[in-house]
C-alpha atoms as a PDB file:
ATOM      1  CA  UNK A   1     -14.738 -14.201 -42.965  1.00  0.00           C
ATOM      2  CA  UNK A   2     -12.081 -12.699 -40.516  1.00  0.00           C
ATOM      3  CA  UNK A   3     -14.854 -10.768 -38.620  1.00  0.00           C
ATOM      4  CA  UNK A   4     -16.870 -14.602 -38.080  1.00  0.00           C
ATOM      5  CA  UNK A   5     -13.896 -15.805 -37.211  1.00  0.00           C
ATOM      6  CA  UNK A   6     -13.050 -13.392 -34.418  1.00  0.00           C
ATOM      7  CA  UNK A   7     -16.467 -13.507 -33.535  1.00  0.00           C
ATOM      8  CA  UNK A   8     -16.352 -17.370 -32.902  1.00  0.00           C
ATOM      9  CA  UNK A   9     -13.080 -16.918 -30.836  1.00  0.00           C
ATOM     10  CA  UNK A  10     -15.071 -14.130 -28.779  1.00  0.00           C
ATOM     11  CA  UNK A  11     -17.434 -16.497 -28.465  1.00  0.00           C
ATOM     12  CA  UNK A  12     -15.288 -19.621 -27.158  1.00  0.00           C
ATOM     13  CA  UNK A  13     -13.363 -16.937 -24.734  1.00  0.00           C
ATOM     14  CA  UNK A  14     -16.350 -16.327 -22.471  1.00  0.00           C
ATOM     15  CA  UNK A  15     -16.404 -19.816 -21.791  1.00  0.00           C
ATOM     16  CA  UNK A  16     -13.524 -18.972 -19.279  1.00  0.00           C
ATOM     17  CA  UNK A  17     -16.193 -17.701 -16.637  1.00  0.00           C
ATOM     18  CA  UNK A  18     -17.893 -20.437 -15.135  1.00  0.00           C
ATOM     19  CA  UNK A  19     -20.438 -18.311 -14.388  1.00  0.00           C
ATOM     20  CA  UNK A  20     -21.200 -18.517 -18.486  1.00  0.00           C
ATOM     21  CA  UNK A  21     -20.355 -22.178 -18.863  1.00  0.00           C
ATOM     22  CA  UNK A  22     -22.746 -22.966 -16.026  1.00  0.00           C
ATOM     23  CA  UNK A  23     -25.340 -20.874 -17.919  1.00  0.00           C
ATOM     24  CA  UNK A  24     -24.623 -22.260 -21.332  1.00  0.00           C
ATOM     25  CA  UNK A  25     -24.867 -25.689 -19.887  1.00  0.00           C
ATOM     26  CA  UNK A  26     -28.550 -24.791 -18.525  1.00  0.00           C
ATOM     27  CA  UNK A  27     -29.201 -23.520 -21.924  1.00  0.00           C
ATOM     28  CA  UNK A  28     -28.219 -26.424 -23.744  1.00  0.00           C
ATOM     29  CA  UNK A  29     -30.149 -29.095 -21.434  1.00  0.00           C
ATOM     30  CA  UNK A  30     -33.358 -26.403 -21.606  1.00  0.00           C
ATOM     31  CA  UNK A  31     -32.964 -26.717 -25.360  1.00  0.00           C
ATOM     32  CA  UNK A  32     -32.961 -30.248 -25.419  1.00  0.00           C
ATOM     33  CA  UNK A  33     -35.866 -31.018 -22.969  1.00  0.00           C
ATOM     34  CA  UNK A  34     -38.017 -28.980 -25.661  1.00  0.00           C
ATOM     35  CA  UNK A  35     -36.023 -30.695 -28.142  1.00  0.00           C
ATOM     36  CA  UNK A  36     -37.178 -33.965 -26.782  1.00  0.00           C
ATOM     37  CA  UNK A  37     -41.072 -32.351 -25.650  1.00  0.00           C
ATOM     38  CA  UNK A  38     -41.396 -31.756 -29.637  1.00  0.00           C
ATOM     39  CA  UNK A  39     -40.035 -35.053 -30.862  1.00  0.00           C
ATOM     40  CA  UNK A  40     -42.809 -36.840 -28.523  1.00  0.00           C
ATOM     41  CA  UNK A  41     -45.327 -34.372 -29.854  1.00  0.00           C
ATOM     42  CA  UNK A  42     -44.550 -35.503 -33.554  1.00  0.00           C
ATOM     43  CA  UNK A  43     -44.409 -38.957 -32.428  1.00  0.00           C
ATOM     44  CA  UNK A  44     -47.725 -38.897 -30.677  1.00  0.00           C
ATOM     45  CA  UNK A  45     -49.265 -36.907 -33.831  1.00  0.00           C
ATOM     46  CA  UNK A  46     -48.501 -40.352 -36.046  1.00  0.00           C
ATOM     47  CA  UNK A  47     -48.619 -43.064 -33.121  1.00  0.00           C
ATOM     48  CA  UNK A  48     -45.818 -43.851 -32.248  1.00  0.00           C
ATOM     49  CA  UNK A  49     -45.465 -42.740 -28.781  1.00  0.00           C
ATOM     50  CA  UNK A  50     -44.539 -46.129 -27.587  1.00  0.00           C
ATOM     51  CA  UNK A  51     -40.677 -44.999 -29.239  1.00  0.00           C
ATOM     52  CA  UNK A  52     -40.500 -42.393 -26.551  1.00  0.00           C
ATOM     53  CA  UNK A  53     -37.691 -44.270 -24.771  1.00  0.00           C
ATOM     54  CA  UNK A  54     -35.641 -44.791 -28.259  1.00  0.00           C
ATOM     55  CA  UNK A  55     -36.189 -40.774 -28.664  1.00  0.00           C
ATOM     56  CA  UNK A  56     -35.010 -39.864 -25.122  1.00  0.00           C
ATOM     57  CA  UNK A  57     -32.037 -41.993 -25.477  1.00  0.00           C
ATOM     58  CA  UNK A  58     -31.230 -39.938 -28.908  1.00  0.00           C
ATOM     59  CA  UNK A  59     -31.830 -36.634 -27.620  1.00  0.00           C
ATOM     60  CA  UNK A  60     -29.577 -37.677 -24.335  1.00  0.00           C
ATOM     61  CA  UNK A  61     -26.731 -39.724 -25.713  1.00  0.00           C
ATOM     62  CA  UNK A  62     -26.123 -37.989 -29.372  1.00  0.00           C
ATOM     63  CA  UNK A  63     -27.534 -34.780 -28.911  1.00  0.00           C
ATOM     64  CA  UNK A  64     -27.023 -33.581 -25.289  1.00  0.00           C
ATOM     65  CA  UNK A  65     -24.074 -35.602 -24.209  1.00  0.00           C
ATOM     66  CA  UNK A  66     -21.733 -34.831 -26.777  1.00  0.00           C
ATOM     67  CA  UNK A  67     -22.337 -30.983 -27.110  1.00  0.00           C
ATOM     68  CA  UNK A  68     -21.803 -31.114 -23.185  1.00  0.00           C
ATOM     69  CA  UNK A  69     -18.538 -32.714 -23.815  1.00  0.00           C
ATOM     70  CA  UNK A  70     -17.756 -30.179 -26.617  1.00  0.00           C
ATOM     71  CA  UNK A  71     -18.541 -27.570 -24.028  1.00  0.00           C
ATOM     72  CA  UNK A  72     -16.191 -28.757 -21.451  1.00  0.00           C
ATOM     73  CA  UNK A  73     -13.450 -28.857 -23.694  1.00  0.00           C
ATOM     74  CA  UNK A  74     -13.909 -25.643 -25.002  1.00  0.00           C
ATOM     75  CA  UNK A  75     -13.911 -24.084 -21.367  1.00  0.00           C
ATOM     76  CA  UNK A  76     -10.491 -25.541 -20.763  1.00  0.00           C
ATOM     77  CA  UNK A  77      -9.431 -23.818 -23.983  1.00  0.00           C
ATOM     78  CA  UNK A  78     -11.064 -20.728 -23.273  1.00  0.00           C
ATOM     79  CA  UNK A  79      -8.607 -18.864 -20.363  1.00  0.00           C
ATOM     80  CA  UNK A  80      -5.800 -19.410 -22.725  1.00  0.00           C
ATOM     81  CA  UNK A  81      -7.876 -17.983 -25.623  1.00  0.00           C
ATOM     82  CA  UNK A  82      -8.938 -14.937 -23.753  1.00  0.00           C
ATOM     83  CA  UNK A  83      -5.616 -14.141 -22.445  1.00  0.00           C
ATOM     84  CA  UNK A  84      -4.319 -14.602 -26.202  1.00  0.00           C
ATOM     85  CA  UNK A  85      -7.280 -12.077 -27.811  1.00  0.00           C
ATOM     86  CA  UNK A  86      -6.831  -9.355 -24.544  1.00  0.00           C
ATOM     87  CA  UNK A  87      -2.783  -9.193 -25.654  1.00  0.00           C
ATOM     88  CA  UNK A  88      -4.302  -8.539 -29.414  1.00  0.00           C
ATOM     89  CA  UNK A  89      -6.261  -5.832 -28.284  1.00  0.00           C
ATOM     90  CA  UNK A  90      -3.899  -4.246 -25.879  1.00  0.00           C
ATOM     91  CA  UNK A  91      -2.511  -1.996 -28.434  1.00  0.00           C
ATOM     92  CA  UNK A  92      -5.911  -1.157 -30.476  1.00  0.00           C
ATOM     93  CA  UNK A  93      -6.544   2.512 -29.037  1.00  0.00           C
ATOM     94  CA  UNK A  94     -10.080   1.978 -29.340  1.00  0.00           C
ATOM     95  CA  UNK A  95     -10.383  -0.999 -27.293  1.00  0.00           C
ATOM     96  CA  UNK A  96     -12.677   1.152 -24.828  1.00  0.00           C
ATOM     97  CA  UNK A  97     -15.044   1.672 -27.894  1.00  0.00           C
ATOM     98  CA  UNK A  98     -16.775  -1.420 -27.844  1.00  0.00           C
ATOM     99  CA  UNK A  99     -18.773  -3.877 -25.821  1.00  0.00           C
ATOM    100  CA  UNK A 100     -16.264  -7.051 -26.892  1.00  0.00           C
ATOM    101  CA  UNK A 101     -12.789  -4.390 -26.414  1.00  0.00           C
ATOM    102  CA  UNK A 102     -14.324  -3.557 -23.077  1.00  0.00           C
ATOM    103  CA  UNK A 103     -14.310  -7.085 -21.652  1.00  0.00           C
ATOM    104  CA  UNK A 104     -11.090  -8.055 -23.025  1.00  0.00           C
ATOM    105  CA  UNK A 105      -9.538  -5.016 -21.773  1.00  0.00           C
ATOM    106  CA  UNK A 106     -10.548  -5.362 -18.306  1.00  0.00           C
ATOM    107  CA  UNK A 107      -9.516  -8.943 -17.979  1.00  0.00           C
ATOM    108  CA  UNK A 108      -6.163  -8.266 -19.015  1.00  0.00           C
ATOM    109  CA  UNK A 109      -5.831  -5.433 -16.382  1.00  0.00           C
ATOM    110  CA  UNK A 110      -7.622  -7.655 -13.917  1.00  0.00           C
ATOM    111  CA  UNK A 111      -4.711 -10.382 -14.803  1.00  0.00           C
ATOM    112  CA  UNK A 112      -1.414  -7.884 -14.336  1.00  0.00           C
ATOM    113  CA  UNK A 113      -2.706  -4.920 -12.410  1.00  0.00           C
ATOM    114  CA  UNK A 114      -4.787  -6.788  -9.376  1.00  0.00           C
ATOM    115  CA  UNK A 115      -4.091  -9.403  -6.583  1.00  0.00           C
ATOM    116  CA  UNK A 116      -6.955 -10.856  -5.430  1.00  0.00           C
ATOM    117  CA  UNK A 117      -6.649 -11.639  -1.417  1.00  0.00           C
ATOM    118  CA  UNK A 118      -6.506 -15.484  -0.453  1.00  0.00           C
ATOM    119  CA  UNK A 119     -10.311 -14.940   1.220  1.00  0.00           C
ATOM    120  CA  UNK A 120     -11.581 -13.951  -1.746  1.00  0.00           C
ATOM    121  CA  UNK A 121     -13.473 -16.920  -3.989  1.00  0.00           C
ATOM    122  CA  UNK A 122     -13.836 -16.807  -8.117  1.00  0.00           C
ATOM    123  CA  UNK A 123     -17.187 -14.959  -7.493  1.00  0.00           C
ATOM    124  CA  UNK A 124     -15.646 -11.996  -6.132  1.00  0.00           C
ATOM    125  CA  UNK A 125     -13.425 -11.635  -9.689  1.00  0.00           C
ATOM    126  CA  UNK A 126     -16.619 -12.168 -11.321  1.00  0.00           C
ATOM    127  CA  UNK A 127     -18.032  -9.424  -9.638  1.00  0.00           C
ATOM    128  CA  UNK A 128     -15.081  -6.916 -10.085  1.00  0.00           C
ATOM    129  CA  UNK A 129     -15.054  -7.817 -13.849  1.00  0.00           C
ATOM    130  CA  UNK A 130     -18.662  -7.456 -14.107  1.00  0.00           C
ATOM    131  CA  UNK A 131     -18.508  -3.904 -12.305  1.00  0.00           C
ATOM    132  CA  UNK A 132     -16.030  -2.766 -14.085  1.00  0.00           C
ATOM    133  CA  UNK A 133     -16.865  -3.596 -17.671  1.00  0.00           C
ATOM    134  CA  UNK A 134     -20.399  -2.429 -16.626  1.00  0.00           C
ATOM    135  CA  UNK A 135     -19.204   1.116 -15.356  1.00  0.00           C
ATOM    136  CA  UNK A 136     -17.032   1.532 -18.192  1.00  0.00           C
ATOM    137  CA  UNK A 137     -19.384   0.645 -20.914  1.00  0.00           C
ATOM    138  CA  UNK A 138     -22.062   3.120 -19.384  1.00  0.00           C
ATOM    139  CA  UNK A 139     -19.444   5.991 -19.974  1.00  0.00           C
ATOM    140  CA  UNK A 140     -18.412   5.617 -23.060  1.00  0.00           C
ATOM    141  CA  UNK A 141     -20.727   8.553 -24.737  1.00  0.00           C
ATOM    142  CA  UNK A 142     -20.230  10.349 -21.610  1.00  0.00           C
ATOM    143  CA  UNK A 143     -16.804  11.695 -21.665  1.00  0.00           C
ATOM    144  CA  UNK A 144     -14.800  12.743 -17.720  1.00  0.00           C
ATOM    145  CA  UNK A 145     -17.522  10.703 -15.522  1.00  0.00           C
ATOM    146  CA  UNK A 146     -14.862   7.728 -15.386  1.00  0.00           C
ATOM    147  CA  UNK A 147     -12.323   9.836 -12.496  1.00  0.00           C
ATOM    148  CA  UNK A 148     -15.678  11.340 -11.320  1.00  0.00           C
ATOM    149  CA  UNK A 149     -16.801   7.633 -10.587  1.00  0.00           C
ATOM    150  CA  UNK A 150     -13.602   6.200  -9.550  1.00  0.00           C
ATOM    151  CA  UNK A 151     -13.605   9.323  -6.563  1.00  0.00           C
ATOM    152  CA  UNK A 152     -16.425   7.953  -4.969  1.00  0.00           C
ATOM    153  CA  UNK A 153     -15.614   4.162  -5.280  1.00  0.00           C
ATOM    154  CA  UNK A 154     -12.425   5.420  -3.599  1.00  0.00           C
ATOM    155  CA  UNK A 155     -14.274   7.611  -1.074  1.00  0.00           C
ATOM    156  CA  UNK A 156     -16.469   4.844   0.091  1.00  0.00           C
ATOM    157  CA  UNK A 157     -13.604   2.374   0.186  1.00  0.00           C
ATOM    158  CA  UNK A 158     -11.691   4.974   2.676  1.00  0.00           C
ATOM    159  CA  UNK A 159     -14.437   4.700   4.601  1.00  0.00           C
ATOM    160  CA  UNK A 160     -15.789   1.305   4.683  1.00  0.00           C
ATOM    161  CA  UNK A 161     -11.818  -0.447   5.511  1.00  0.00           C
ATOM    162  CA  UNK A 162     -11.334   2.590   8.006  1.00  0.00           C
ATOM    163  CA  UNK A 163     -14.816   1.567   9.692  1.00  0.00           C
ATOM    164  CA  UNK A 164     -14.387  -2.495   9.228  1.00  0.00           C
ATOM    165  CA  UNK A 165     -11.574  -3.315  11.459  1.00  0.00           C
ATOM    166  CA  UNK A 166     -13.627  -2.415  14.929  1.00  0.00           C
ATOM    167  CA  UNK A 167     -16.869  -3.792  13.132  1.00  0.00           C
ATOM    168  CA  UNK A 168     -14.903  -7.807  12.621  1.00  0.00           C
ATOM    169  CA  UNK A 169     -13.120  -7.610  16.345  1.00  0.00           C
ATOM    170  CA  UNK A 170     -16.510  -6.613  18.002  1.00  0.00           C
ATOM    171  CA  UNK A 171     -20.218  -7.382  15.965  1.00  0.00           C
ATOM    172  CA  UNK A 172     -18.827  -9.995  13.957  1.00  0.00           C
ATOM    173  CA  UNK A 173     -16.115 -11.001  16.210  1.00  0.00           C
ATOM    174  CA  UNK A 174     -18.175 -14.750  17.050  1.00  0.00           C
ATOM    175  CA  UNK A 175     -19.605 -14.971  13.524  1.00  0.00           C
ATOM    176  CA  UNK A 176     -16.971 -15.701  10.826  1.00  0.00           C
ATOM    177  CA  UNK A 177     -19.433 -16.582   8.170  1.00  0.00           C
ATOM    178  CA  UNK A 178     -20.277 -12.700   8.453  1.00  0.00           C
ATOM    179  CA  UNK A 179     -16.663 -11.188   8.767  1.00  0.00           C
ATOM    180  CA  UNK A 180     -16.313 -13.234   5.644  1.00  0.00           C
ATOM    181  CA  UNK A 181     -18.985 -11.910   3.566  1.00  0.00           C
ATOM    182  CA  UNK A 182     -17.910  -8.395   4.772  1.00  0.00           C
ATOM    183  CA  UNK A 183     -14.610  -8.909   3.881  1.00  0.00           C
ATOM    184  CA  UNK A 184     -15.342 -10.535   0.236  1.00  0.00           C
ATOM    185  CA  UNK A 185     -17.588  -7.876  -1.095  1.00  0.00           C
ATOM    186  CA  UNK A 186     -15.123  -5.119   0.357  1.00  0.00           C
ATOM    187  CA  UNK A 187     -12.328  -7.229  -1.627  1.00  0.00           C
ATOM    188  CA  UNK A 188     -14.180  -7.496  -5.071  1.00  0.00           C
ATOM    189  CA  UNK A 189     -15.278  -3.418  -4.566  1.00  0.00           C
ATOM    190  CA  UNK A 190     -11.479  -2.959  -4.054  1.00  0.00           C
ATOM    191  CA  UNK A 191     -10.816  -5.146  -7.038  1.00  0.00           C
ATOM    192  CA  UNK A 192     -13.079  -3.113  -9.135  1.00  0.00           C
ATOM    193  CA  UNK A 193     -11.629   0.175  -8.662  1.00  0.00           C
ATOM    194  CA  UNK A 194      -8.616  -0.445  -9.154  1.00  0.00           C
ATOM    195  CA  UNK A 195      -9.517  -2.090 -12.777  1.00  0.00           C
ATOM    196  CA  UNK A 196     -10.752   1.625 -13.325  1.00  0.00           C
ATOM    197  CA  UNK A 197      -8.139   3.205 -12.164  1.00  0.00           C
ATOM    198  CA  UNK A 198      -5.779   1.587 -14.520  1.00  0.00           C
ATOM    199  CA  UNK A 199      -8.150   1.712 -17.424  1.00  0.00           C
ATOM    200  CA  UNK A 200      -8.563   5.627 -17.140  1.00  0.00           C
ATOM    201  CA  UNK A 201      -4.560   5.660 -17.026  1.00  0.00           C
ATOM    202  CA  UNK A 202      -4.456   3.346 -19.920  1.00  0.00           C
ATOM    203  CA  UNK A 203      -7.109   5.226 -22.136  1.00  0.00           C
ATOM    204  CA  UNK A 204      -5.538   8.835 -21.125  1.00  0.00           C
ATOM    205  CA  UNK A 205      -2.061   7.518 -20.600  1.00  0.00           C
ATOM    206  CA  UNK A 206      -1.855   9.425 -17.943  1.00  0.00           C
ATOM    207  CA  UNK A 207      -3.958   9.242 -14.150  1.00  0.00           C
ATOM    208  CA  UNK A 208      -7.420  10.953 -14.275  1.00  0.00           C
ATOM    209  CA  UNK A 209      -8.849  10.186 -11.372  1.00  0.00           C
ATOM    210  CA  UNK A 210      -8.592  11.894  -7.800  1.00  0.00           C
ATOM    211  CA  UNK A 211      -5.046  13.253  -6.734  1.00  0.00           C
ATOM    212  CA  UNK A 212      -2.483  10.961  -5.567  1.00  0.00           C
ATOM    213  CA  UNK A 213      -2.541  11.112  -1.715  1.00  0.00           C
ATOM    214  CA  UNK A 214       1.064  12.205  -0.011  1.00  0.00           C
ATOM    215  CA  UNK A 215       3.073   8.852   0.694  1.00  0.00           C
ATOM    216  CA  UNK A 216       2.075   6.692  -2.324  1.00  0.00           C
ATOM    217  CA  UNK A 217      -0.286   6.600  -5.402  1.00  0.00           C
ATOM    218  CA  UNK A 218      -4.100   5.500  -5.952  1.00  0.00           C
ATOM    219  CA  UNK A 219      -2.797   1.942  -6.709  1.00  0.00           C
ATOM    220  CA  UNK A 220      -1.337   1.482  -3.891  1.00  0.00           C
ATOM    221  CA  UNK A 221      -4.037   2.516  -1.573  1.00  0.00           C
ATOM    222  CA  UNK A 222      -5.881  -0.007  -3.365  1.00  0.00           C
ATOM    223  CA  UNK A 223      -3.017  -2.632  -2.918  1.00  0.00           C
ATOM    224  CA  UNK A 224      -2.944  -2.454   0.900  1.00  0.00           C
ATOM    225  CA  UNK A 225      -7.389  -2.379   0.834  1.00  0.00           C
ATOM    226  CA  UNK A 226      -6.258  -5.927  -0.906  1.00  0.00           C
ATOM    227  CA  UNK A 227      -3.945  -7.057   1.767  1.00  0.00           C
ATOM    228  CA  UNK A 228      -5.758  -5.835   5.029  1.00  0.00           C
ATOM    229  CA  UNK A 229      -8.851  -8.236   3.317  1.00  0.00           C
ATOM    230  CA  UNK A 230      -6.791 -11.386   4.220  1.00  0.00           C
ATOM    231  CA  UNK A 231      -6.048  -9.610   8.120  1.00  0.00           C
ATOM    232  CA  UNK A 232      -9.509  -9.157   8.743  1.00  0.00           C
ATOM    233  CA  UNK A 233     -10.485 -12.825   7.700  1.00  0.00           C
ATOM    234  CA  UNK A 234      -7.995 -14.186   9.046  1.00  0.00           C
ATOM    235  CA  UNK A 235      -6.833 -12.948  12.125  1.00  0.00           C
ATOM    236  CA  UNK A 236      -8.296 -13.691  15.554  1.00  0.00           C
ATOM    237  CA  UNK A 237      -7.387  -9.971  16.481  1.00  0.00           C
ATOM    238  CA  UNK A 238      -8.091  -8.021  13.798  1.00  0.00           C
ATOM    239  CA  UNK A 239      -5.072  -5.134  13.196  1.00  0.00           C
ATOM    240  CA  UNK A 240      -6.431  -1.864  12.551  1.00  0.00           C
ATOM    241  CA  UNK A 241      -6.181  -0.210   9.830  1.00  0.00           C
ATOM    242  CA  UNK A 242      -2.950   2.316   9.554  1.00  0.00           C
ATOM    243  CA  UNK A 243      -3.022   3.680   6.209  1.00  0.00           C
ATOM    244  CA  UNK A 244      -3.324   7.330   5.613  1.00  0.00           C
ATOM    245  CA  UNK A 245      -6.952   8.585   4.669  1.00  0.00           C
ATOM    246  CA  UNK A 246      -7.281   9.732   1.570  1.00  0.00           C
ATOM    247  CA  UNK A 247      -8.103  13.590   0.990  1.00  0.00           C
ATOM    248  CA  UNK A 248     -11.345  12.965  -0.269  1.00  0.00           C
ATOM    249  CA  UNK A 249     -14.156  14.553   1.748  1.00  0.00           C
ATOM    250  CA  UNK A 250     -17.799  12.492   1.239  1.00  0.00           C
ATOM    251  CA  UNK A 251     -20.302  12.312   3.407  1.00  0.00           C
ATOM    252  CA  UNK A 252     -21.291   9.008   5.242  1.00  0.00           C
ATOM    253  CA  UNK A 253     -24.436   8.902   3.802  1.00  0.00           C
ATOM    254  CA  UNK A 254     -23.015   8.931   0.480  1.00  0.00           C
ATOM    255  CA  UNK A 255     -20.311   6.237   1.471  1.00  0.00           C
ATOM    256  CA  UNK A 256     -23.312   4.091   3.254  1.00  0.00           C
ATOM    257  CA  UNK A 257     -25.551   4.467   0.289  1.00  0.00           C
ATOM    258  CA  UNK A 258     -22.892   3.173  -2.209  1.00  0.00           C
ATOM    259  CA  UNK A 259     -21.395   0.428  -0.399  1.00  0.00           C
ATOM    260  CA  UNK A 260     -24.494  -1.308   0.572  1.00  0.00           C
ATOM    261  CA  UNK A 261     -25.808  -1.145  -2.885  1.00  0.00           C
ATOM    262  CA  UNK A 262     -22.642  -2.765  -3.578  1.00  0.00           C
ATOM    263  CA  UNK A 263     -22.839  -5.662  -1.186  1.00  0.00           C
ATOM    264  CA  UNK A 264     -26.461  -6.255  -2.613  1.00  0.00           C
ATOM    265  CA  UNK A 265     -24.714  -6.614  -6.206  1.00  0.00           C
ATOM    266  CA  UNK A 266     -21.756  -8.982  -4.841  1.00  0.00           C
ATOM    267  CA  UNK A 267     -23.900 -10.938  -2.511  1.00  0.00           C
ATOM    268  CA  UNK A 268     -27.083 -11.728  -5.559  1.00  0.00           C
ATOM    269  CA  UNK A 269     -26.116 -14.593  -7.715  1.00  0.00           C
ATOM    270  CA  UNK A 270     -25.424 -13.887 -11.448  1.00  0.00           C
ATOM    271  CA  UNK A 271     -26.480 -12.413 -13.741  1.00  0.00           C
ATOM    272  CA  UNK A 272     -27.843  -9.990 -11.078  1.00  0.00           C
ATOM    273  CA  UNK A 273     -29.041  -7.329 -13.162  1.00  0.00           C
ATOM    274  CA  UNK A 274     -31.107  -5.071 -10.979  1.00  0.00           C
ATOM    275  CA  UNK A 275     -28.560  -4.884  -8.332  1.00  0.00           C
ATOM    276  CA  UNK A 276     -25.651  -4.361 -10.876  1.00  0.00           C
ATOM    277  CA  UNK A 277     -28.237  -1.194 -12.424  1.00  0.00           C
ATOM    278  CA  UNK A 278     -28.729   0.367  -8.985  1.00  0.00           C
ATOM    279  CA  UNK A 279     -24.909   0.206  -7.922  1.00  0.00           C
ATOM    280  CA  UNK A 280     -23.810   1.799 -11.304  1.00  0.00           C
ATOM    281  CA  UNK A 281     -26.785   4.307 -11.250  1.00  0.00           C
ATOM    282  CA  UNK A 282     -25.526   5.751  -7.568  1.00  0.00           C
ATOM    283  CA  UNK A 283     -22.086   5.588  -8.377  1.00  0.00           C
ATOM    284  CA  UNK A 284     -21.892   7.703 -11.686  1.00  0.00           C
ATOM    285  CA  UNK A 285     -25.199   9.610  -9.682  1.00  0.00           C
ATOM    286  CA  UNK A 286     -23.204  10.777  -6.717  1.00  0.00           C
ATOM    287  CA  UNK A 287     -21.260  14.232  -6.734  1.00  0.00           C
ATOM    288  CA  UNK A 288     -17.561  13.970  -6.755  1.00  0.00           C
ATOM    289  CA  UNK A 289     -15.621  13.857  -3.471  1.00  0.00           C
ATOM    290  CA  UNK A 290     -13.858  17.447  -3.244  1.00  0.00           C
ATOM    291  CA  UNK A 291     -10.329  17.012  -1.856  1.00  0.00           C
ATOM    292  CA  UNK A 292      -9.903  18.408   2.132  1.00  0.00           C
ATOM    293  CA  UNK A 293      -8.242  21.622   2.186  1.00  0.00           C
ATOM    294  CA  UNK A 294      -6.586  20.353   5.630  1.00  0.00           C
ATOM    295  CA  UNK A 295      -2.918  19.074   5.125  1.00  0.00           C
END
């Protein structure tokens, strides 16, 4: 019984994406219209089709109607559920191990470890969550390709903020709609890593990923990737970029490949399946970025 129950309060938890509750709603009214389809079927079959009105008001006002309503309510509930079941699992070392651990693991680090820029919308989350629990749940049987991973996300993020700054004040200096897109999906990649980064510290209690660069850690490399989102949006001049590079040599190629199939992902509306597979199958594909030997 305890299992059913937890599985019902999964259930009601994924509600807090309205990504799901918009799908769940399309579900329900899909199920309905057949509903109703197959109720004028039977009523044709014995001749009474002429009640077709009397059955579409049924199926609309006491089927459809007030499972919508029970919908919306649970989606209000549903933030406050998740947050409640993601503090339960925070101490299960095994959270990791599982599809349902995954998810609630990552939105609890998404909650306390990230701040999402003021240009970024809800979708961009989405899309960080989605990455994330999607990277991590491909690794699980396939033990020290998490750091691997989180090098090249990192490597292509040192690249693509480096390179952006110039690209907003000149191409896209007339064309906000475009700086904004730019900006977004470099925001949600940012987002992303730095979910991984903190769940490869959580599972190993320790850092596993690429060596702290001199002057600060990982995180806060991926802080100030965060903060320089809400410069490039919204600045007229765009300030350059002044962080440190990281010491991670990858090639441009490698950088290019990775970030535009991750634009493709953040820019296709959900579920986006394909372009999720291809960004995930590059990333974990790529060779790890070796550290420079220059100081």
């Amino acid at each position: 019984m305890s299992s059913v129950h937890m599985g019902v309060r999964l259930l009601i938890s994924r509600l807090a994406s309205a990504q799901t509750r918009a799908s769940a709603a399309r579900g329900l009214g899909v199920l309905c219209g057949l509903g109703f389809l197959i109720t004028l079927v039977v009523l044709a079959a014995r001749g009474g089709l002429e009640r077709w009105f009397f059955a579409l008001l049924v199926w609309a006002l006491f089927v459809y109607a007030p499972l919508r309503i029970m919908l919306e309510a649970a989606g209000t509930l549903a933030p406050t559920l998740r947050r409640r079941l993601a503090a339960e699992a925070a101490g299960d070392a095994r959270r990791f191990a599982s599809p349902a651990g995954t998810e609630l693991a990552v939105d609890r680090l998404l909650e306390q470890k990230v701040v999402m820029p003021r240009i970024a919308t809800p979708v961009q989350r989405e899309k960080a969550r989605d990455g994330a629990i999607a990277v991590l749940l491909a690794l699980r049987a396939r033990a020290g390709k998490l750091p691997a991973g989180i090098a090249v996300a990192l490597g292509c993020l040192d690249r693509w903020v480096a390179d952006i700054g110039p690209w907003a004040q000149c191409e896209a200096g007339q064309n906000i709609q475009l700086r904004w897109r730019e900006v977004r999906a470099l925001a949600a990649m940012a987002a992303m890593t730095k979910v991984l980064l903190a769940a490869d510290e959580t599972a190993k209690g320790t850092s596993g990923g690429p060596h702290d660069r001199a002057g600060g850690g990982l995180a806060r490399f991926l802080d100030a990737c965060l903060d320089y989102c809400d410069d490039l949006a919204l600045e007229v001049d765009v300030p350059v970029w002044e962080e440190p590079a990281l010491d991670l040599r990858i090639s441009p190629t490698l950088a290019e490949g990775v970030r535009d199939a991750w634009k493709v992902f953040a820019e296709t509306g959900a579920p986006a399946l394909e372009a999720r597979k291809a960004f995930i199958d590059l990333l974990l594909a790529s060779p790890r970025p070796t550290r420079s030997t220059v100081s």
